[in-house]
N, C-alpha and C. Protein backbone atom coordinates (compact mmCIF):
# COMPACT_ATOMS: atom_id res chain seq x y z
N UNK A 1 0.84 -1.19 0.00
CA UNK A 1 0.00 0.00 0.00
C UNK A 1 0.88 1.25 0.00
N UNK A 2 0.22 2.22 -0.97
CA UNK A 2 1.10 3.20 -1.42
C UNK A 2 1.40 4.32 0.00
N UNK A 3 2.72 4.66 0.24
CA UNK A 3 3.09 5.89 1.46
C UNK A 3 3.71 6.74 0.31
N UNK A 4 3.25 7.50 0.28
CA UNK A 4 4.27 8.90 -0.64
C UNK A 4 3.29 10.28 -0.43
N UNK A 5 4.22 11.02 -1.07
CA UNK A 5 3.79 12.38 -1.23
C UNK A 5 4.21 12.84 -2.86
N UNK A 6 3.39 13.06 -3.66
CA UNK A 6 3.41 13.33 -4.88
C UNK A 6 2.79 15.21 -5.39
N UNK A 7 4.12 15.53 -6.00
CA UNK A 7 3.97 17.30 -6.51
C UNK A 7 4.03 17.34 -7.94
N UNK A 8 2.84 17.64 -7.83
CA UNK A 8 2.78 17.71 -10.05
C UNK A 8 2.80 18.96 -10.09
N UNK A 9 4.02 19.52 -10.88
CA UNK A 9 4.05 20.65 -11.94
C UNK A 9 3.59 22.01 -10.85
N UNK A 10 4.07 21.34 -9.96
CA UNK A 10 3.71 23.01 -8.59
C UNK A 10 4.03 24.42 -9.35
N UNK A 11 3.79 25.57 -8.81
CA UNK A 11 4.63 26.68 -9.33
C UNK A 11 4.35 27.14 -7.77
N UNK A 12 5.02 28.45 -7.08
CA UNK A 12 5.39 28.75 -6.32
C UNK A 12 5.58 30.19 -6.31
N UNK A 13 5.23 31.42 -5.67
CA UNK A 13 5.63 33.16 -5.83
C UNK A 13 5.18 33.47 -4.80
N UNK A 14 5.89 34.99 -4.36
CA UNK A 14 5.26 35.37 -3.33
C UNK A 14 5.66 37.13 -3.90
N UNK A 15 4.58 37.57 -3.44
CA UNK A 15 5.29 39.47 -3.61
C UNK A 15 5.35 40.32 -2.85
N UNK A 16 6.34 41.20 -3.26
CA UNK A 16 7.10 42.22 -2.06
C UNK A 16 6.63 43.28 -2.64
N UNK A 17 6.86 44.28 -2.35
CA UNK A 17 6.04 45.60 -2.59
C UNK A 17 6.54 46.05 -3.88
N UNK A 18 7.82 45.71 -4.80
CA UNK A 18 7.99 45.92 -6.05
C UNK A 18 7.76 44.79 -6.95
N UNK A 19 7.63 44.10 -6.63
CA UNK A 19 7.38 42.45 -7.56
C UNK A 19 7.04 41.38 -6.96
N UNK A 20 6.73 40.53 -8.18
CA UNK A 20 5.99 38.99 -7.67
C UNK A 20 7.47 37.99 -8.23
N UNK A 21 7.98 37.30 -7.36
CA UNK A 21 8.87 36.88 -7.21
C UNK A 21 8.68 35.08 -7.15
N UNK A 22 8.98 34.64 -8.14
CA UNK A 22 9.09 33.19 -8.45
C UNK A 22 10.15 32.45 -8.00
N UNK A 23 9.42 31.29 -7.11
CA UNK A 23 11.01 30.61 -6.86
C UNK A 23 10.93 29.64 -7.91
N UNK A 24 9.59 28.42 -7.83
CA UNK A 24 9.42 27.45 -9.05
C UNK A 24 8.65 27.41 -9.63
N UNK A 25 8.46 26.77 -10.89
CA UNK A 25 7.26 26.48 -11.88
C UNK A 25 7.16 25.15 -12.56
N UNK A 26 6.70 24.56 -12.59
CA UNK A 26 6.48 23.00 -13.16
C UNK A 26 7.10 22.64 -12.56
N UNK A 27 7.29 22.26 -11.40
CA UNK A 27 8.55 21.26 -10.70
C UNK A 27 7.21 19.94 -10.15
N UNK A 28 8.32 19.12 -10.57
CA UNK A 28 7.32 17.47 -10.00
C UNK A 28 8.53 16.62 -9.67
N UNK A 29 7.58 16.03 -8.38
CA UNK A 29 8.47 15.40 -7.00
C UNK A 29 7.73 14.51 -6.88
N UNK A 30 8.09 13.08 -6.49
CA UNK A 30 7.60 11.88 -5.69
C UNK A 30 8.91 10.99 -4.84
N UNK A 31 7.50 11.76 -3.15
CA UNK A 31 8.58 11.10 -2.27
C UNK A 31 8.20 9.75 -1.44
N UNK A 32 8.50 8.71 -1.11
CA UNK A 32 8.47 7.35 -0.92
C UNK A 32 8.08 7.28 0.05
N UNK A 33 7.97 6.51 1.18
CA UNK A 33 8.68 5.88 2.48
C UNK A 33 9.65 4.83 2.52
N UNK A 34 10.37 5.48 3.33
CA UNK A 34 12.09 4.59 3.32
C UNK A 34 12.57 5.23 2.47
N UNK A 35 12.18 5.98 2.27
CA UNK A 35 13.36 6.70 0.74
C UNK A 35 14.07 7.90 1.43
N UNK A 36 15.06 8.02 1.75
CA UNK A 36 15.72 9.49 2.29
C UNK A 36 16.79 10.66 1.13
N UNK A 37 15.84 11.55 1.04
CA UNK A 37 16.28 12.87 0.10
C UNK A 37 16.85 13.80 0.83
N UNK A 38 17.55 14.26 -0.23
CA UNK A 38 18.22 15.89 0.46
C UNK A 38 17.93 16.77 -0.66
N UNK A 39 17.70 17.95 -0.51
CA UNK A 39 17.48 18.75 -1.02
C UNK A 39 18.60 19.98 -0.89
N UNK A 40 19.21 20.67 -2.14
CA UNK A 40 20.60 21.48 -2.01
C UNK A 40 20.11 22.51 -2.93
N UNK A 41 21.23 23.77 -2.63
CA UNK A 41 21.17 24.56 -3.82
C UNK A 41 21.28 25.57 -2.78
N UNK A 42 21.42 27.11 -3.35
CA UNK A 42 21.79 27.87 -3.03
C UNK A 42 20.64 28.90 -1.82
N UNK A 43 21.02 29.51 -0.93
CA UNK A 43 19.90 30.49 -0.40
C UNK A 43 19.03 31.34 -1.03
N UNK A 44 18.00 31.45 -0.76
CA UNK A 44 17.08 32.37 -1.54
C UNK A 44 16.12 31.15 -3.09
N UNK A 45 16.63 29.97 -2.75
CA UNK A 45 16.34 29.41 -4.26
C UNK A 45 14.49 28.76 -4.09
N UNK A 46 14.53 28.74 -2.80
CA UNK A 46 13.31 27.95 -2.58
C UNK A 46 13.03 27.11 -1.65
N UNK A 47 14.37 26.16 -1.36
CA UNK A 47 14.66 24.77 -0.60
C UNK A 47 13.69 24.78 0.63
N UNK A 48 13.33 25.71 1.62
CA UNK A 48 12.40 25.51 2.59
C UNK A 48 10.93 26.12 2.49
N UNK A 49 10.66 26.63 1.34
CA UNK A 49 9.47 26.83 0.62
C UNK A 49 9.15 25.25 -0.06
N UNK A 50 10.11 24.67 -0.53
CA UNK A 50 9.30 23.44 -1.03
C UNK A 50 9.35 22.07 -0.13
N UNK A 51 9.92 22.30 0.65
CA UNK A 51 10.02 21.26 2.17
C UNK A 51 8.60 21.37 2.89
N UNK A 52 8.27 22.93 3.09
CA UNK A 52 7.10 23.27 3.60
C UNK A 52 5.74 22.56 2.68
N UNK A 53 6.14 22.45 1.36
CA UNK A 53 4.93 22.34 0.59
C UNK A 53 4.84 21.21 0.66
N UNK A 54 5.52 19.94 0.47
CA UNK A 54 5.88 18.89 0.47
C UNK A 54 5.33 18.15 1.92
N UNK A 55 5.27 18.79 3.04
CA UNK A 55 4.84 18.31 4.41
C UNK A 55 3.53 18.70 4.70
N UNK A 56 3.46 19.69 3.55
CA UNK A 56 1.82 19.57 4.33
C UNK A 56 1.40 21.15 4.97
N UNK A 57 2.78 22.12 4.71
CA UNK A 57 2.30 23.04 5.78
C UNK A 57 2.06 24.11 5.05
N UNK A 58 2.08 24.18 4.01
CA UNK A 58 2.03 25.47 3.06
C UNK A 58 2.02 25.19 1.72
N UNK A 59 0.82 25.55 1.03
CA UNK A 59 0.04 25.56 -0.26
C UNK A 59 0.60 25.83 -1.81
N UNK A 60 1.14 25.49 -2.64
CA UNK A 60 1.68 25.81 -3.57
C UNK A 60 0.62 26.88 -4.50
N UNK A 61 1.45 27.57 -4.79
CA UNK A 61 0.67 28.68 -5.73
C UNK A 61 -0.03 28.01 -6.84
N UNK A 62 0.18 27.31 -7.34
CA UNK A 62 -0.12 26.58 -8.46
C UNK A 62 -0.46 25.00 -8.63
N UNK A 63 -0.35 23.87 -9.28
CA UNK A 63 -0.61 22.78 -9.44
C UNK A 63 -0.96 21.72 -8.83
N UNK A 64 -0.32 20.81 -8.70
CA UNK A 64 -1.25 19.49 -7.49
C UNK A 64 -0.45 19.12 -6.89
N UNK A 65 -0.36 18.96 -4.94
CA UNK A 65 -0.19 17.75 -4.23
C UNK A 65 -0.86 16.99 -3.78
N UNK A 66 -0.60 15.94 -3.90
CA UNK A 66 -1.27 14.59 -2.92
C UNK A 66 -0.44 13.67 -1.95
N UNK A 67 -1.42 13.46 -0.95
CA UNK A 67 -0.70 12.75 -0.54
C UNK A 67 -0.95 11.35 -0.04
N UNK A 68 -0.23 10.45 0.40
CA UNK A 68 -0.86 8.81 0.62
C UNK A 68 -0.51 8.35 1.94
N UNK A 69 -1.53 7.77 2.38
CA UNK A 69 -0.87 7.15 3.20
C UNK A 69 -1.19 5.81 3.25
N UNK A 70 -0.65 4.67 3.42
CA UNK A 70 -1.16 3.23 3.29
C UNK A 70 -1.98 2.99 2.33
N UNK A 71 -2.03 3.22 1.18
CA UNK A 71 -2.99 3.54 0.07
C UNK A 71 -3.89 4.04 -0.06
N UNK A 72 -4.45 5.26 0.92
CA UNK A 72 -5.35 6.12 1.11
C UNK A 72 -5.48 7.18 0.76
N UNK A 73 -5.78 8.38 0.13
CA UNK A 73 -5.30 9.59 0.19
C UNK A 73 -5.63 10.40 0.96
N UNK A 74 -4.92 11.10 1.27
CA UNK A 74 -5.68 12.06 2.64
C UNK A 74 -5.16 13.49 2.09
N UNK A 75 -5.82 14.40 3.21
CA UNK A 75 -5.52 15.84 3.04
C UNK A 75 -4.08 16.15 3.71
N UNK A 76 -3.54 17.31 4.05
CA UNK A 76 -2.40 18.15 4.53
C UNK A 76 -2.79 17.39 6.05
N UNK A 77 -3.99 17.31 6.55
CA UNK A 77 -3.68 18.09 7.92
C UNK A 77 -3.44 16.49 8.44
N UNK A 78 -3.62 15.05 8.06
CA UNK A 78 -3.32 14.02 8.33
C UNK A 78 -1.75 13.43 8.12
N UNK A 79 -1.73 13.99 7.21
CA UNK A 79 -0.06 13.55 6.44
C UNK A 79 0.86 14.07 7.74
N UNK A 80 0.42 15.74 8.31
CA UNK A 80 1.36 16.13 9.19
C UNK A 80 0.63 15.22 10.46
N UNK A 81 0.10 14.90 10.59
CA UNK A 81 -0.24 14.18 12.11
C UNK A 81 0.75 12.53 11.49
N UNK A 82 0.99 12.82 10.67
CA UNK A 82 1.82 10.96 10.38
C UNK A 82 3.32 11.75 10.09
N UNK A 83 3.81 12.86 10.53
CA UNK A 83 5.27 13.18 10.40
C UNK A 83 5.72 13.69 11.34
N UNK A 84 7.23 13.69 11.18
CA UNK A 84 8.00 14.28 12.36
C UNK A 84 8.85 15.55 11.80
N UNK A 85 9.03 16.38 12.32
CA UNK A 85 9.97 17.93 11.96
C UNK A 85 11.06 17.92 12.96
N UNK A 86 12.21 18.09 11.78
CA UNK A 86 13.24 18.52 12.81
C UNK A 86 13.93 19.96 12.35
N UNK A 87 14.39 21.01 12.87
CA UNK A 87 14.77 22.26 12.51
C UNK A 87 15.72 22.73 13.02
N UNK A 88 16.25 23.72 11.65
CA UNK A 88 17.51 24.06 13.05
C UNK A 88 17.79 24.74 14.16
N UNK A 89 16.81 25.55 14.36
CA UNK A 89 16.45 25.69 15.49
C UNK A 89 15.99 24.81 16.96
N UNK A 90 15.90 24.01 17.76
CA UNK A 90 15.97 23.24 18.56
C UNK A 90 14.32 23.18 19.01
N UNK A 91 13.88 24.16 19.15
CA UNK A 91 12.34 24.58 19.79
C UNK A 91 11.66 23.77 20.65
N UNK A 92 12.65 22.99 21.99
CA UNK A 92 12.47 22.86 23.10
C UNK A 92 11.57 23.45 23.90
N UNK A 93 10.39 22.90 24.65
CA UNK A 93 10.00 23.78 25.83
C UNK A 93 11.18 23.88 26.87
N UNK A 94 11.68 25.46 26.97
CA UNK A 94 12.47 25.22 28.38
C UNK A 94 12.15 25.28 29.61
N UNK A 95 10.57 24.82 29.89
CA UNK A 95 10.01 24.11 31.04
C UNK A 95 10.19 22.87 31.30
N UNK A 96 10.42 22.29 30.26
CA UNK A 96 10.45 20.77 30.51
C UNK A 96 12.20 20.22 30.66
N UNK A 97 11.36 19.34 31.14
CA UNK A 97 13.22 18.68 31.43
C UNK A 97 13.47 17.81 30.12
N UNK A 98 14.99 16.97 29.68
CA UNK A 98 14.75 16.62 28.60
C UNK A 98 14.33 15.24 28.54
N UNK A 99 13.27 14.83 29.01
CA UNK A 99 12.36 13.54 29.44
C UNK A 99 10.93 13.71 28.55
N UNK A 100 11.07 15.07 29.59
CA UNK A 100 9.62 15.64 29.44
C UNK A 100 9.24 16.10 27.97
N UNK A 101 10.45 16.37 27.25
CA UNK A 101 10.13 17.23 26.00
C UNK A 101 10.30 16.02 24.98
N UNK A 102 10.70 15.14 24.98
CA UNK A 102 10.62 13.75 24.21
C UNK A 102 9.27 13.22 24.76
N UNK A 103 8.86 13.20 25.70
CA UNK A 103 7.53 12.46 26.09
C UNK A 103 6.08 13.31 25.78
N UNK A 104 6.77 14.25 25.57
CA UNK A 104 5.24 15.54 25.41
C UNK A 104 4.40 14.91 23.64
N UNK A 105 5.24 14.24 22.71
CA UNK A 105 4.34 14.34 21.76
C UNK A 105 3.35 12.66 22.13
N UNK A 106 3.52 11.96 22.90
CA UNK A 106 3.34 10.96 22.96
C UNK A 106 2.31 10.97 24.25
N UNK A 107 2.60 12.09 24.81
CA UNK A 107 1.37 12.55 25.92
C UNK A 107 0.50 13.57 25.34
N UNK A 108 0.53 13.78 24.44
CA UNK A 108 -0.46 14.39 23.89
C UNK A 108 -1.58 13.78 22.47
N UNK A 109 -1.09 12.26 22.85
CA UNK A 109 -1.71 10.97 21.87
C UNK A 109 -2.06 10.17 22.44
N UNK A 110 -2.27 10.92 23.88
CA UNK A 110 -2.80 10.22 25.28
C UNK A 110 -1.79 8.79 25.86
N UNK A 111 -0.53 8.64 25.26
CA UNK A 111 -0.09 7.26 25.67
C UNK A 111 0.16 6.94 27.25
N UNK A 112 0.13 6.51 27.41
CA UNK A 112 0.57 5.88 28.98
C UNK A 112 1.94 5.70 28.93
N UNK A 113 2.32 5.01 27.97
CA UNK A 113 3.74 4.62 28.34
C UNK A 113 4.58 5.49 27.22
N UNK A 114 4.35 7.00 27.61
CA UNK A 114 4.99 8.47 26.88
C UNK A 114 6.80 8.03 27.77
N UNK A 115 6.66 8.08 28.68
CA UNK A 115 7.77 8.67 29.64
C UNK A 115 8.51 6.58 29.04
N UNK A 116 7.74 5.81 29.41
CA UNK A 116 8.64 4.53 29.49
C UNK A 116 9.26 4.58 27.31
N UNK A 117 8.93 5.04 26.97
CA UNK A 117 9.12 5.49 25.12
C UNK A 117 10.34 6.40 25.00
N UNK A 118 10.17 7.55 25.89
CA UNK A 118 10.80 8.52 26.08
C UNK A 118 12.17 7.94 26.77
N UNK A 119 12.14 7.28 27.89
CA UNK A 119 13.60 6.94 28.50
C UNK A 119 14.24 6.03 27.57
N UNK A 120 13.63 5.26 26.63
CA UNK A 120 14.34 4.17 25.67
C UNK A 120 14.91 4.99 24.42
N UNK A 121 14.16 6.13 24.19
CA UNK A 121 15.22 6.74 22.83
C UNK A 121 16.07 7.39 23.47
N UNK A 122 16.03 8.33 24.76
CA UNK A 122 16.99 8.99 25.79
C UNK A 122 18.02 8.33 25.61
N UNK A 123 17.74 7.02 25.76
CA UNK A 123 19.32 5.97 25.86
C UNK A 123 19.47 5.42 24.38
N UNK A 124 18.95 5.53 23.05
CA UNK A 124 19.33 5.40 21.80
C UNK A 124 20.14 6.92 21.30
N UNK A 125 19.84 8.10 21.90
CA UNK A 125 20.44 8.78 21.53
C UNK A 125 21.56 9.69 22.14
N UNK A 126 21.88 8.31 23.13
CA UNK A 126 22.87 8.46 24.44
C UNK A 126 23.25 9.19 25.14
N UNK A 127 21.64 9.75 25.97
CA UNK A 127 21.35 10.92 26.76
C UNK A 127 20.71 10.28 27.94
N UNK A 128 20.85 9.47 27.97
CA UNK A 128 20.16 8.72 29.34
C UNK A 128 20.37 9.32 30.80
N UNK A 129 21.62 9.67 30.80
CA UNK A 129 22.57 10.65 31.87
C UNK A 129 22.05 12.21 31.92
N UNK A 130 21.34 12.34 30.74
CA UNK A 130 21.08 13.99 30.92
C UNK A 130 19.25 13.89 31.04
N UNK A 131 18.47 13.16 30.98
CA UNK A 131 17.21 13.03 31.48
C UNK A 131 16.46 14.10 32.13
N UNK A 132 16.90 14.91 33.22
CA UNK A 132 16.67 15.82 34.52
C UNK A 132 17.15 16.99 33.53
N UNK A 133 17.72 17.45 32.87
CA UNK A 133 18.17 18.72 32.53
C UNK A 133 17.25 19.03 31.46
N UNK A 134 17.31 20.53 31.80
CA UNK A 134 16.60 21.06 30.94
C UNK A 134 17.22 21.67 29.70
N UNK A 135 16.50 22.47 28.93
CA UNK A 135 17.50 22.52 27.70
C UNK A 135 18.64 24.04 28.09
N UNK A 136 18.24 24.61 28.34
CA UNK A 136 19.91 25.49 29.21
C UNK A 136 20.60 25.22 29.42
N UNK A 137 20.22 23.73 30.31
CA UNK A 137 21.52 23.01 31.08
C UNK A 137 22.48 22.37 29.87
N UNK A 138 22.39 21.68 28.22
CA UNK A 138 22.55 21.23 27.39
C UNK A 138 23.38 21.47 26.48
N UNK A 139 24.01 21.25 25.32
CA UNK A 139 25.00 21.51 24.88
C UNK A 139 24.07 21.53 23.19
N UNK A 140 24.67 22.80 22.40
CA UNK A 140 23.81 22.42 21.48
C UNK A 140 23.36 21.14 20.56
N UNK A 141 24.67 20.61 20.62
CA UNK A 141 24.18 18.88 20.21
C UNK A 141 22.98 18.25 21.17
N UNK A 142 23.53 18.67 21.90
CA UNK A 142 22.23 17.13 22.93
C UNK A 142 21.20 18.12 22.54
N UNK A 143 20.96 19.33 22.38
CA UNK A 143 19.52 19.69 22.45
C UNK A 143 19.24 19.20 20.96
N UNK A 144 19.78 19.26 19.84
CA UNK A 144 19.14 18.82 18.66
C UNK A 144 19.16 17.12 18.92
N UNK A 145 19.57 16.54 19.76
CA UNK A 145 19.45 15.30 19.30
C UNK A 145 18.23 14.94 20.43
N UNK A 146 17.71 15.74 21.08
CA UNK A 146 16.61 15.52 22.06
C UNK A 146 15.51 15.85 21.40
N UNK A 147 15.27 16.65 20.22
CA UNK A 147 14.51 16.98 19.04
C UNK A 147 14.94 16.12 17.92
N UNK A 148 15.71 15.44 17.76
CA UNK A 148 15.72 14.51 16.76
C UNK A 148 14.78 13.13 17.38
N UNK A 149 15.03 13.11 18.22
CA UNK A 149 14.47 11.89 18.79
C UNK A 149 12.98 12.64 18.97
N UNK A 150 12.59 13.10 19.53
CA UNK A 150 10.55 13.79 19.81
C UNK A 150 10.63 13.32 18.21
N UNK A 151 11.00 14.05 17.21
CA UNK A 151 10.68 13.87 15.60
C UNK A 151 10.57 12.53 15.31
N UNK A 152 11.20 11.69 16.29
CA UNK A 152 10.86 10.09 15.65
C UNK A 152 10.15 9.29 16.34
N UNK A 153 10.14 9.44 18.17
CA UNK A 153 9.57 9.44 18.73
C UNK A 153 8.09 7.76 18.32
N UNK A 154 7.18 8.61 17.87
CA UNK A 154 6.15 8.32 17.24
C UNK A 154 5.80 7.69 16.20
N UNK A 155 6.98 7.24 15.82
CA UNK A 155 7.73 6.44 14.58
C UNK A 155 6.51 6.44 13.22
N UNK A 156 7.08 8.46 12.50
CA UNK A 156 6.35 8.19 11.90
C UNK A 156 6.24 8.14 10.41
N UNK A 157 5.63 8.60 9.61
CA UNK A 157 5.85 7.65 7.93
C UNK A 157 6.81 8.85 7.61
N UNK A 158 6.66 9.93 7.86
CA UNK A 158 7.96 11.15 6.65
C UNK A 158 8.88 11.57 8.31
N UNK A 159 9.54 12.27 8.15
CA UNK A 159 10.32 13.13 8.47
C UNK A 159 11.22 14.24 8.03
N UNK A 160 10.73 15.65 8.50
CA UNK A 160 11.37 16.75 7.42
C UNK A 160 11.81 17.12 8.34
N UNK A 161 13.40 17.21 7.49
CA UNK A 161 14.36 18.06 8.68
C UNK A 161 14.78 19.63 7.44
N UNK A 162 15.06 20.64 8.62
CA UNK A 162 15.11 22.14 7.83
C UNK A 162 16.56 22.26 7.77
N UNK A 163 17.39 21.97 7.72
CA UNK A 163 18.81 22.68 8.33
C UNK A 163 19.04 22.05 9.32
N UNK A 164 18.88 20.64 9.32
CA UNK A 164 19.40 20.16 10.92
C UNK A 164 20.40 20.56 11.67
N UNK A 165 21.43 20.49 10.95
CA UNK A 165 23.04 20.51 11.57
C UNK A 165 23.67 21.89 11.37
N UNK A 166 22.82 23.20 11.25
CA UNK A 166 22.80 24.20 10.89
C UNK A 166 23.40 25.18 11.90
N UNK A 167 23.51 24.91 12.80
CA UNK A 167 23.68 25.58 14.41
C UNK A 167 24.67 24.91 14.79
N UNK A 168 25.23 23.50 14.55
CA UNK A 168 26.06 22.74 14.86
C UNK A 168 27.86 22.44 14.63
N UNK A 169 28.48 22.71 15.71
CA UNK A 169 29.87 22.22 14.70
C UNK A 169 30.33 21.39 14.26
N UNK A 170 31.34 21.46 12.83
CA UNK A 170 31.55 19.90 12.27
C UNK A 170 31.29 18.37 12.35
N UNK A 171 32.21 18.09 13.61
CA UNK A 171 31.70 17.37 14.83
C UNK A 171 30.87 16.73 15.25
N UNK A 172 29.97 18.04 15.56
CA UNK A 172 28.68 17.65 16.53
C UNK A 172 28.16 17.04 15.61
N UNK A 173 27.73 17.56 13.61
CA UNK A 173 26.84 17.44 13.26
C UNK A 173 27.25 16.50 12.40
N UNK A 174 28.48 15.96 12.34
CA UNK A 174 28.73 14.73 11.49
C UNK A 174 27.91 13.46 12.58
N UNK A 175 27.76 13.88 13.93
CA UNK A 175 27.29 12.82 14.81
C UNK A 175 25.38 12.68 14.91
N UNK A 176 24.85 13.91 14.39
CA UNK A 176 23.45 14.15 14.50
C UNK A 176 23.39 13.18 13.25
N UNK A 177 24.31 13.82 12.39
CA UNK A 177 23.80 13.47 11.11
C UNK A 177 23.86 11.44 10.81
N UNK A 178 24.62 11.06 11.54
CA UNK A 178 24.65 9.71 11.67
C UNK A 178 23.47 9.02 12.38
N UNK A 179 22.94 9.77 13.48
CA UNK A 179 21.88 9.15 14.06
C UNK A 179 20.86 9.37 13.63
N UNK A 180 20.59 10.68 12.85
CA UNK A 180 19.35 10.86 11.84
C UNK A 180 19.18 9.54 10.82
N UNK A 181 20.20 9.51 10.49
CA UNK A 181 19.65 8.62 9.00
C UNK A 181 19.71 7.03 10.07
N UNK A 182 20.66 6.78 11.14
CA UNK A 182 20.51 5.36 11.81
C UNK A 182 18.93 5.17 11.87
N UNK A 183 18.50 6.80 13.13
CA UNK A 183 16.25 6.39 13.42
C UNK A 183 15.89 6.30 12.39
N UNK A 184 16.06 7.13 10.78
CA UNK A 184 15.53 6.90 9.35
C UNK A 184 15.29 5.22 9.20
N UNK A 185 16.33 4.53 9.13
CA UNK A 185 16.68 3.10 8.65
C UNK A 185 15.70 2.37 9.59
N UNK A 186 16.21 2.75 11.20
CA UNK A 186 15.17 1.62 12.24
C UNK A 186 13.97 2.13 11.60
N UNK A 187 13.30 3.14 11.49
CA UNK A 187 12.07 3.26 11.60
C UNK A 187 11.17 3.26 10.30
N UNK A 188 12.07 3.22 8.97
CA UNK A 188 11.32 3.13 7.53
C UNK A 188 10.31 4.16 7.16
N UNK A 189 11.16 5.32 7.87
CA UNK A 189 10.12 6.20 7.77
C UNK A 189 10.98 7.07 6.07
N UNK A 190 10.23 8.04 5.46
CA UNK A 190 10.53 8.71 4.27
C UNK A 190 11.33 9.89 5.16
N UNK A 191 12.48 10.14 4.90
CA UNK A 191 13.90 11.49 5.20
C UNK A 191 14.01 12.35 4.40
N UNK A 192 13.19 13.57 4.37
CA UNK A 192 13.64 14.67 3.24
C UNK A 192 14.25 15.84 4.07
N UNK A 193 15.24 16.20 3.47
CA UNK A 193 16.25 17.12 3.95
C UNK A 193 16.70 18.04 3.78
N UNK A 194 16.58 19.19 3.78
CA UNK A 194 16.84 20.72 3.57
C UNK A 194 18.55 21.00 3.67
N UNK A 195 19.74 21.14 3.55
CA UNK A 195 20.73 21.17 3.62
C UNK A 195 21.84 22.46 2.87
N UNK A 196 22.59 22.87 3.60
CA UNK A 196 24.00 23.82 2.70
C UNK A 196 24.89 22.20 2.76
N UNK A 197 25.19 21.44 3.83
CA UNK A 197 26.27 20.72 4.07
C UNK A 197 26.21 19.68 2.50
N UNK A 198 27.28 19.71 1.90
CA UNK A 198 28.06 18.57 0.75
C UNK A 198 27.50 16.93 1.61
N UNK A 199 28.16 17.48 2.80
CA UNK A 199 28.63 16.15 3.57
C UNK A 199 27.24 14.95 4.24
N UNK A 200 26.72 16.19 4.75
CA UNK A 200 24.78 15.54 5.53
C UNK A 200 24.62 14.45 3.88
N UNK A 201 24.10 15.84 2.61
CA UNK A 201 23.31 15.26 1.73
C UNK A 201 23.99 13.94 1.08
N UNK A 202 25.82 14.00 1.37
CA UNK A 202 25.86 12.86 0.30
C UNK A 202 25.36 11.13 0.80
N UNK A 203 24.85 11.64 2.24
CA UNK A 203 24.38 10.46 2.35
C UNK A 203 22.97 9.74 2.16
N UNK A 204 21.95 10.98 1.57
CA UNK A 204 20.82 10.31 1.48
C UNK A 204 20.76 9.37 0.32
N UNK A 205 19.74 8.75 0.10
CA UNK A 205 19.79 7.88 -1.28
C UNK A 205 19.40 8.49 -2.30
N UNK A 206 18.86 9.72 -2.52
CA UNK A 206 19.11 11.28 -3.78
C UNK A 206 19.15 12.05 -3.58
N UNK A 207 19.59 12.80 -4.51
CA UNK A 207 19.98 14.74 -3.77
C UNK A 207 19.83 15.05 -5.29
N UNK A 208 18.92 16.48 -4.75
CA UNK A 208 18.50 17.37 -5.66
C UNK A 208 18.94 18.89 -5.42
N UNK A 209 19.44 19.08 -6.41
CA UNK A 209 19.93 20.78 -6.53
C UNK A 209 18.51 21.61 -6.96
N UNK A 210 18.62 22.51 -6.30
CA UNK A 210 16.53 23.31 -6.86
C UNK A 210 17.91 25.01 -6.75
N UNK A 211 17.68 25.29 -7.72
CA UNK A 211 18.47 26.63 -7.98
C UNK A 211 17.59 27.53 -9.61
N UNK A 212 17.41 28.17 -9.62
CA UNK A 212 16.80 29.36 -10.46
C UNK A 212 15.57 28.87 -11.40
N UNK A 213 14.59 28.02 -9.71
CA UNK A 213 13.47 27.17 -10.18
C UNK A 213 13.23 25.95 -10.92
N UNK A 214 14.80 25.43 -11.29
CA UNK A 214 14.93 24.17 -11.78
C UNK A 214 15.86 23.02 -10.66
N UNK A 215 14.81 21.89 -10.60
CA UNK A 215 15.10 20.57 -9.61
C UNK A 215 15.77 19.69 -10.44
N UNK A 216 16.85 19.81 -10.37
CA UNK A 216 17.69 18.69 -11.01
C UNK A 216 18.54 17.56 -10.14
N UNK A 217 18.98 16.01 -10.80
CA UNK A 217 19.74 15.83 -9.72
C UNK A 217 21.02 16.24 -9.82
N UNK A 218 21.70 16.17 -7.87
CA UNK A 218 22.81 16.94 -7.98
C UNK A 218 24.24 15.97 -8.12
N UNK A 219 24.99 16.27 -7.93
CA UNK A 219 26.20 15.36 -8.28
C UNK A 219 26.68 14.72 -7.44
């Protein structure tokens, strides 16, 4: 049974007080489950305008998405209740401890066993030791990888990450970036990826350059 997200011939603009400004036009995308993409190309080209469109959260100016789930089709607002977001920004509650902020999407799907879910990826994403801290207390790695994990959490069919490793040094984010695509693999969920890094994208299984409204693949 079919899981994808399919973009026919989208076009895309938005206008500023001197012009209407095009990022794409005819661009067509089909994304899988289990399939992990990256998406490249330069700033200003589009790349998180069509991540957005692609998940469900924002409307293309023009042509058709659909989307599937288990051979069903559904609207936007289901597809995002079956995905996970990761950004580069961290967007932690810093009320919660980092237990609490992995267990919050899973307590809010009423589970019971949010917190016993929550301590088992804690220790997949070898934070078991930092549990009690909140995100202040944290280092910017552990806080993206305490949001990498909520994003999978729920183990669910897509996952869109914006710039994961965007905030991150070399380092840190050669290590996010390993455990991203490891939960990708356990969990068979679809990985599309927003990226500047050479290094993140050359590991998905395609990469697309989207630069002066044309999606090509990249090298």
């Amino acid at each position: 049974m079919k899981t994808a997200i399919e973009l026919e011939n989208i076009r895309h603009e938005f206008d500023t007080d001197k012009e209407c400004i095009r990022l794409f036009d005819n661009l067509s995308l089909s994304i899988g489950k289990g399939q992990s993409l990256a998406i490249v190309g330069p700033s200003g080209a589009g790349k998180s305008s069509l991540l957005s469109i692609a998940a469900g959260l924002e409307a293309p100016t023009g042509g058709m998405v659909r989307f599937f789930v288990r051979g069903e089709e559904v609207d936007a607002r289901t597809l995002r209740a079956h995905s996970g977001f990761i950004f580069q920004q961290f967007h932690l509650m810093p009320e919660l401890d980092a237990i609490g902020n992995l267990a919050l999407p899973l307590r809010l799907k009423g589970r019971r066993d949010a917190f016993d879910q929550a301590a088992a990826w804690l220790d997949k994403v070898g934070l078991k030791d930092r549990a009690r801290h909140r995100p202040h207390q944290l280092s910017g790695g552990e806080q993206q990888r305490i949001a990498l994990a909520r994003a999978f959490i729920s183990r669910p069919d897509f996952i869109f990450a914006d710039e994961p490793t965007g905030n991150l040094d070399v380092r840190t984010s050669e290590g996010v970036t390993s455990l991203m695509f490891d939960c990708a693999r356990e969990t068979g969920c679809g990985l599309v990826i927003v990226t500047h890094s050479s290094r993140l994208a050359a590991q998905a299984d395609e990469r697309l350059h989207l630069e002066a409204g044309k999606l090509e693949m990249a090298a």
